[in-house]
N, C-alpha and C. Protein backbone atom coordinates (compact mmCIF):
# COMPACT_ATOMS: atom_id res chain seq x y z
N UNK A 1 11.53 -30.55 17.03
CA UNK A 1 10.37 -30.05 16.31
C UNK A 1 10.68 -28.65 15.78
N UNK A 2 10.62 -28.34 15.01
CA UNK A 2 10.81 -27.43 14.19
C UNK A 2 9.72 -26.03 14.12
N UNK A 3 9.87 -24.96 14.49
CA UNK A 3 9.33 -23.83 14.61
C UNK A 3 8.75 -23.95 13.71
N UNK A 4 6.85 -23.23 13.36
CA UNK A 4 6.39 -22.10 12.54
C UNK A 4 7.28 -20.71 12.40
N UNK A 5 7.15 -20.41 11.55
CA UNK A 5 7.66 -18.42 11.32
C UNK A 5 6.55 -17.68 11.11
N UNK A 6 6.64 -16.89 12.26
CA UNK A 6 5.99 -15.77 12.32
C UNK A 6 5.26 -14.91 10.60
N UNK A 7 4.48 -14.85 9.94
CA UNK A 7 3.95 -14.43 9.26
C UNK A 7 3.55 -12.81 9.46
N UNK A 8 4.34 -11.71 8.75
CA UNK A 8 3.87 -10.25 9.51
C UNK A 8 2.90 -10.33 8.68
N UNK A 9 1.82 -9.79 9.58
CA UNK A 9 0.64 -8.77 9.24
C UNK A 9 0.80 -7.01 9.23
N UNK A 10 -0.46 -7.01 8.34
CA UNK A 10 -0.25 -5.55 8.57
C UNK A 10 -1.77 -4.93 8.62
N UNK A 11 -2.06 -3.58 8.84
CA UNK A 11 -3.54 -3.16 8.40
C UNK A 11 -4.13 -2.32 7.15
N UNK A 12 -4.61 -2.72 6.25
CA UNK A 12 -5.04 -2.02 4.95
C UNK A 12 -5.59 -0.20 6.19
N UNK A 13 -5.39 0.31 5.44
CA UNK A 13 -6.03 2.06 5.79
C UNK A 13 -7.23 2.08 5.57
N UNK A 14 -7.77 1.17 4.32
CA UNK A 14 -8.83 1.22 3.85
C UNK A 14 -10.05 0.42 4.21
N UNK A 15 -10.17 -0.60 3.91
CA UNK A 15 -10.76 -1.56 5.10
C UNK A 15 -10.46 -1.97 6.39
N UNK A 16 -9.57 -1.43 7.34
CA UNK A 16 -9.18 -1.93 8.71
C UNK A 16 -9.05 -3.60 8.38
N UNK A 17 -9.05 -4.52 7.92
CA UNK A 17 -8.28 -5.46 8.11
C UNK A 17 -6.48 -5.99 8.28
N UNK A 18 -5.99 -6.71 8.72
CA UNK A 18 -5.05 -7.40 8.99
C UNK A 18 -5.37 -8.47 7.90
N UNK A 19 -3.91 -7.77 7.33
CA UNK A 19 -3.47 -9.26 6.20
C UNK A 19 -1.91 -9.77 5.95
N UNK A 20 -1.51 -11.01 5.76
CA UNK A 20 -0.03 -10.71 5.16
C UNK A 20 0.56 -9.69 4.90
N UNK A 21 1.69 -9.32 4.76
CA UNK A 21 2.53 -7.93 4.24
C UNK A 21 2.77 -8.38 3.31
N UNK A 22 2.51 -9.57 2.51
CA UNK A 22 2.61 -9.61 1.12
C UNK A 22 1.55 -9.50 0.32
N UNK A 23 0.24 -8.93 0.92
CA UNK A 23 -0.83 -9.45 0.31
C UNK A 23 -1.12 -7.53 0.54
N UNK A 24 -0.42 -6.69 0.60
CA UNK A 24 -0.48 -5.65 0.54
C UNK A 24 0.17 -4.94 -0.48
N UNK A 25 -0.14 -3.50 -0.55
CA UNK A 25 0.84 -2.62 -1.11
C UNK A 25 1.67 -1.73 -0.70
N UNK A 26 2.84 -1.15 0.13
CA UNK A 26 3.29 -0.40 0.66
C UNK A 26 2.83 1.03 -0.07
N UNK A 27 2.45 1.94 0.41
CA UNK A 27 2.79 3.79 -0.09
C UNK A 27 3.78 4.43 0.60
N UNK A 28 4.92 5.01 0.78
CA UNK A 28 6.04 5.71 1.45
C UNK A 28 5.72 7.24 1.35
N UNK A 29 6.24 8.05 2.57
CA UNK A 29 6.48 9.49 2.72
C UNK A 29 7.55 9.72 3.15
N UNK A 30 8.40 9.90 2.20
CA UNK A 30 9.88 9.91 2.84
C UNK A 30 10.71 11.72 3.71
N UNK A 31 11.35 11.84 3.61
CA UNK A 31 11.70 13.08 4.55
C UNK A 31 11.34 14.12 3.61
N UNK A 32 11.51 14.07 2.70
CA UNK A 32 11.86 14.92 1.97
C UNK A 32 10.15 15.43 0.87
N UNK A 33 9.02 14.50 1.64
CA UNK A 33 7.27 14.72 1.33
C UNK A 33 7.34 14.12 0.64
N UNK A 34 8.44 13.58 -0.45
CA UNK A 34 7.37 12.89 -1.61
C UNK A 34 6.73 11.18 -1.26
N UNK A 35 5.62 10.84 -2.12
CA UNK A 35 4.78 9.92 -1.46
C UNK A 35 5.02 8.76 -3.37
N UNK A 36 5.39 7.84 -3.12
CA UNK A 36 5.91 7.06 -4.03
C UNK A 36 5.30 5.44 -3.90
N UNK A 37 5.22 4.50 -4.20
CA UNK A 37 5.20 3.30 -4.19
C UNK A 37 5.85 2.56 -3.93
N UNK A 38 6.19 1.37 -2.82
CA UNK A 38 7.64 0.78 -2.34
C UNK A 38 7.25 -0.90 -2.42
N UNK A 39 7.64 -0.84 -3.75
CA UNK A 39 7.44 -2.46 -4.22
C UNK A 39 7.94 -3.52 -3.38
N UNK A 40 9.21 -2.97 -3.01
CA UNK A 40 10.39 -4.24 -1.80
C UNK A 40 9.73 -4.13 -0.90
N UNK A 41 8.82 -3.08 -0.03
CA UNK A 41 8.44 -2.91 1.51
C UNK A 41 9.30 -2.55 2.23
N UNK A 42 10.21 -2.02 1.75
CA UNK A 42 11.51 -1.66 2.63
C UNK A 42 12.29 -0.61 3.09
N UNK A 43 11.75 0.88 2.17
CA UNK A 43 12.46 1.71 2.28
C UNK A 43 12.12 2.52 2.80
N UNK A 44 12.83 3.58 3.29
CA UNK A 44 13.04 4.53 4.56
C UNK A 44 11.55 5.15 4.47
N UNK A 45 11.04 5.80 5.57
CA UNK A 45 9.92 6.60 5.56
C UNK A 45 8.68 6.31 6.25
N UNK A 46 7.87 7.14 6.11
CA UNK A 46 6.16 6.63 6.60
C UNK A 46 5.39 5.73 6.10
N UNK A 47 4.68 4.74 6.30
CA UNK A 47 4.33 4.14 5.19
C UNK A 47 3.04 3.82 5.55
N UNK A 48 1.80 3.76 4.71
CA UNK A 48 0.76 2.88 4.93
C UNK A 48 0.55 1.84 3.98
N UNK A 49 -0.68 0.95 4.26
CA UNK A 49 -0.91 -0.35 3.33
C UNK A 49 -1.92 -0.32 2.46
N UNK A 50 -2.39 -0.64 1.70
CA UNK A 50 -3.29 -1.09 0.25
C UNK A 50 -3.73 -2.09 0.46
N UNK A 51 -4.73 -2.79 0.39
CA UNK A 51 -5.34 -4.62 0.11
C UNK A 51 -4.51 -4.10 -1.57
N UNK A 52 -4.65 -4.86 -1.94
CA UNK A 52 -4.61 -5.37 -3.56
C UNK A 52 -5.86 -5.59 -4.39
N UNK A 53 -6.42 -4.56 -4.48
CA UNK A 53 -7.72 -4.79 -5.01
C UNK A 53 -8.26 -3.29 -5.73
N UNK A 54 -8.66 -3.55 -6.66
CA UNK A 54 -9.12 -1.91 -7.63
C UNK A 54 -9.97 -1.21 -6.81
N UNK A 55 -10.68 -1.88 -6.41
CA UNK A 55 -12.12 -1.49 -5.30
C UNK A 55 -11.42 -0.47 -3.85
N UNK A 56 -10.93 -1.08 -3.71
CA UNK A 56 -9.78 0.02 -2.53
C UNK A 56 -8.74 0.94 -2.89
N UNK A 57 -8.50 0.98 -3.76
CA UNK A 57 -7.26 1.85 -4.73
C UNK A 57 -8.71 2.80 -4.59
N UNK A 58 -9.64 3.06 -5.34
CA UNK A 58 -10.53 3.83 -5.58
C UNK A 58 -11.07 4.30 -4.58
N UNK A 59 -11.55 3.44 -3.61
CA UNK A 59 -12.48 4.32 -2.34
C UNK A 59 -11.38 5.18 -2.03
N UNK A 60 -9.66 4.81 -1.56
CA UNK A 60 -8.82 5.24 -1.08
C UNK A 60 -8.52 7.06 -1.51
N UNK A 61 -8.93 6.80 -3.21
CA UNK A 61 -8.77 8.20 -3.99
C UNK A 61 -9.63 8.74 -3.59
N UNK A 62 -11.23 8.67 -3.65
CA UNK A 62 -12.42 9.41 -3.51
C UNK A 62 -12.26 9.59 -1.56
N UNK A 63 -11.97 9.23 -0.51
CA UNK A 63 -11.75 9.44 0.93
C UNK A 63 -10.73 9.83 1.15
N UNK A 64 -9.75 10.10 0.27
CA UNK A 64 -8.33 11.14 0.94
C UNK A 64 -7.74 10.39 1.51
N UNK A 65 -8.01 9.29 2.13
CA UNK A 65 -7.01 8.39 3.31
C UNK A 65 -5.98 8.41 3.51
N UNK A 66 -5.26 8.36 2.37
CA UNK A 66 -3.65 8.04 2.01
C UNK A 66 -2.71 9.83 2.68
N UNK A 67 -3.71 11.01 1.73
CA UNK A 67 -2.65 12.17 2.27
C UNK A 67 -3.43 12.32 3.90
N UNK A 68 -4.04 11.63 4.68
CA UNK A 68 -4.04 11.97 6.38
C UNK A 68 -3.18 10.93 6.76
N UNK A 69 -2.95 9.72 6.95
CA UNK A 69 -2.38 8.56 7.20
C UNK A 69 -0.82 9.51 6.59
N UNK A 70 -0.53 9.49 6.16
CA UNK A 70 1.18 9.78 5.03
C UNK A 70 1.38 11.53 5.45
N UNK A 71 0.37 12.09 5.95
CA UNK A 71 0.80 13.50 6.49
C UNK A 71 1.28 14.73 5.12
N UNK A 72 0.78 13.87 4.18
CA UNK A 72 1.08 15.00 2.68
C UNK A 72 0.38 14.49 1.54
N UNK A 73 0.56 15.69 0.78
CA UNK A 73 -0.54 15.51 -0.98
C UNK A 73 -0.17 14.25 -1.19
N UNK A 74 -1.14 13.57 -1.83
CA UNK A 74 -0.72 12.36 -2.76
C UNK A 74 -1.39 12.72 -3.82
N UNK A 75 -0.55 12.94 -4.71
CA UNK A 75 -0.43 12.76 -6.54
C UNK A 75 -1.90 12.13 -6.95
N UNK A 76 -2.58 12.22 -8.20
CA UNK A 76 -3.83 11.50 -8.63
C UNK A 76 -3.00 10.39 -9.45
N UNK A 77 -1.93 10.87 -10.03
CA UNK A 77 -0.75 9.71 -10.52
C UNK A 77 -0.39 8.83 -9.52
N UNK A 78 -0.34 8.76 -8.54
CA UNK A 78 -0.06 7.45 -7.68
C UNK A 78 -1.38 6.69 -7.70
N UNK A 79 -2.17 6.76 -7.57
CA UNK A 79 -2.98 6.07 -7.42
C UNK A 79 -3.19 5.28 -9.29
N UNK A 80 -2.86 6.03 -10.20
CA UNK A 80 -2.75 5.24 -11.42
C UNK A 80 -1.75 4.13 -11.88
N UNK A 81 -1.09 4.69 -11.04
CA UNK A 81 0.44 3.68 -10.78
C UNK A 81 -0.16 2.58 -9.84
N UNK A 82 -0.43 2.65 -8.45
CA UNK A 82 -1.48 1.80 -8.29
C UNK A 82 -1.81 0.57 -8.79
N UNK A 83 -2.89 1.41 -9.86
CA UNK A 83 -3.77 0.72 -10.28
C UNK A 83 -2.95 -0.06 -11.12
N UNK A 84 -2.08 0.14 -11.94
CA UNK A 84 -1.55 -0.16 -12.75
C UNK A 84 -0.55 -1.52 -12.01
N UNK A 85 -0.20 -1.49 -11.04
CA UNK A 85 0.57 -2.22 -9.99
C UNK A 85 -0.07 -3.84 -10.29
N UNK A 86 -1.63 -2.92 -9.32
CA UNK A 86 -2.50 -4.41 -9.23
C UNK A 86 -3.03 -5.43 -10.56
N UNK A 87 -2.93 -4.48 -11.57
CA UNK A 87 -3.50 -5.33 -12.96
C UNK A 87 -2.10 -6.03 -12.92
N UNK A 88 -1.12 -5.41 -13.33
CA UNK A 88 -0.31 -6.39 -13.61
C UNK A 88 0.40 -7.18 -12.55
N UNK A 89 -0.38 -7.34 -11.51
CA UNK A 89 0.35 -8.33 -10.72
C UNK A 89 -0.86 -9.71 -10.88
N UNK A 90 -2.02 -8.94 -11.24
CA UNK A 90 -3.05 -10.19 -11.58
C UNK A 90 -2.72 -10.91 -12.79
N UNK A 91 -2.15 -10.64 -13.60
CA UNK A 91 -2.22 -11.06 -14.88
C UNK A 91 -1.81 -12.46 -14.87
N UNK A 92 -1.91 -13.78 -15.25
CA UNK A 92 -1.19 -14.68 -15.72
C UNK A 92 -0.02 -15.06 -16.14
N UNK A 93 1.10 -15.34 -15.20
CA UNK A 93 2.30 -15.57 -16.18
C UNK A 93 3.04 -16.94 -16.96
């Protein structure tokens, strides 16, 4: 009989839920402070999660969440990048 695989979860910052780690967005704080977007989920640093949704990109900007969670400024440009993330991952291909 053949195993299930483990499915990681993770927790949005923003709503406290547990979801897929694909059904998220990574944010990174790497050594060096800057706070960037990590499309793979993979690279070095601090990281918190995003749902995928405009509605949380936004509360996230207006509650600061991201620079207490990440321990530094976050840019008003990340969060447009963001946004910009989630439209075009909705789009139709």
């Amino acid at each position: 009989m053949a195993q299930k695989r483990k499915i990681p979860t993770r927790k949005c910052v923003v709503t406290n839920e547990l979801k897929p780690k694909k059904d998220l967005i990574r944010i990174v704080r790497n050594k060096e402070g800057e706070v960037f977007v990590d499309p793979t989920g993979k690279k070095n640093g601090r990281g918190a999660y995003l749902s995928k949704d405009i509605g949380v990109i936004d509360k996230a900007e207006t509650s600061n969440i991201l620079s207490r969670h990440l321990n530094a400024e976050v840019d008003a440009s990340l969060f447009d990048e963001l946004r910009e993330f989630v439209s075009n991952q909705n789009e139709p291909k």
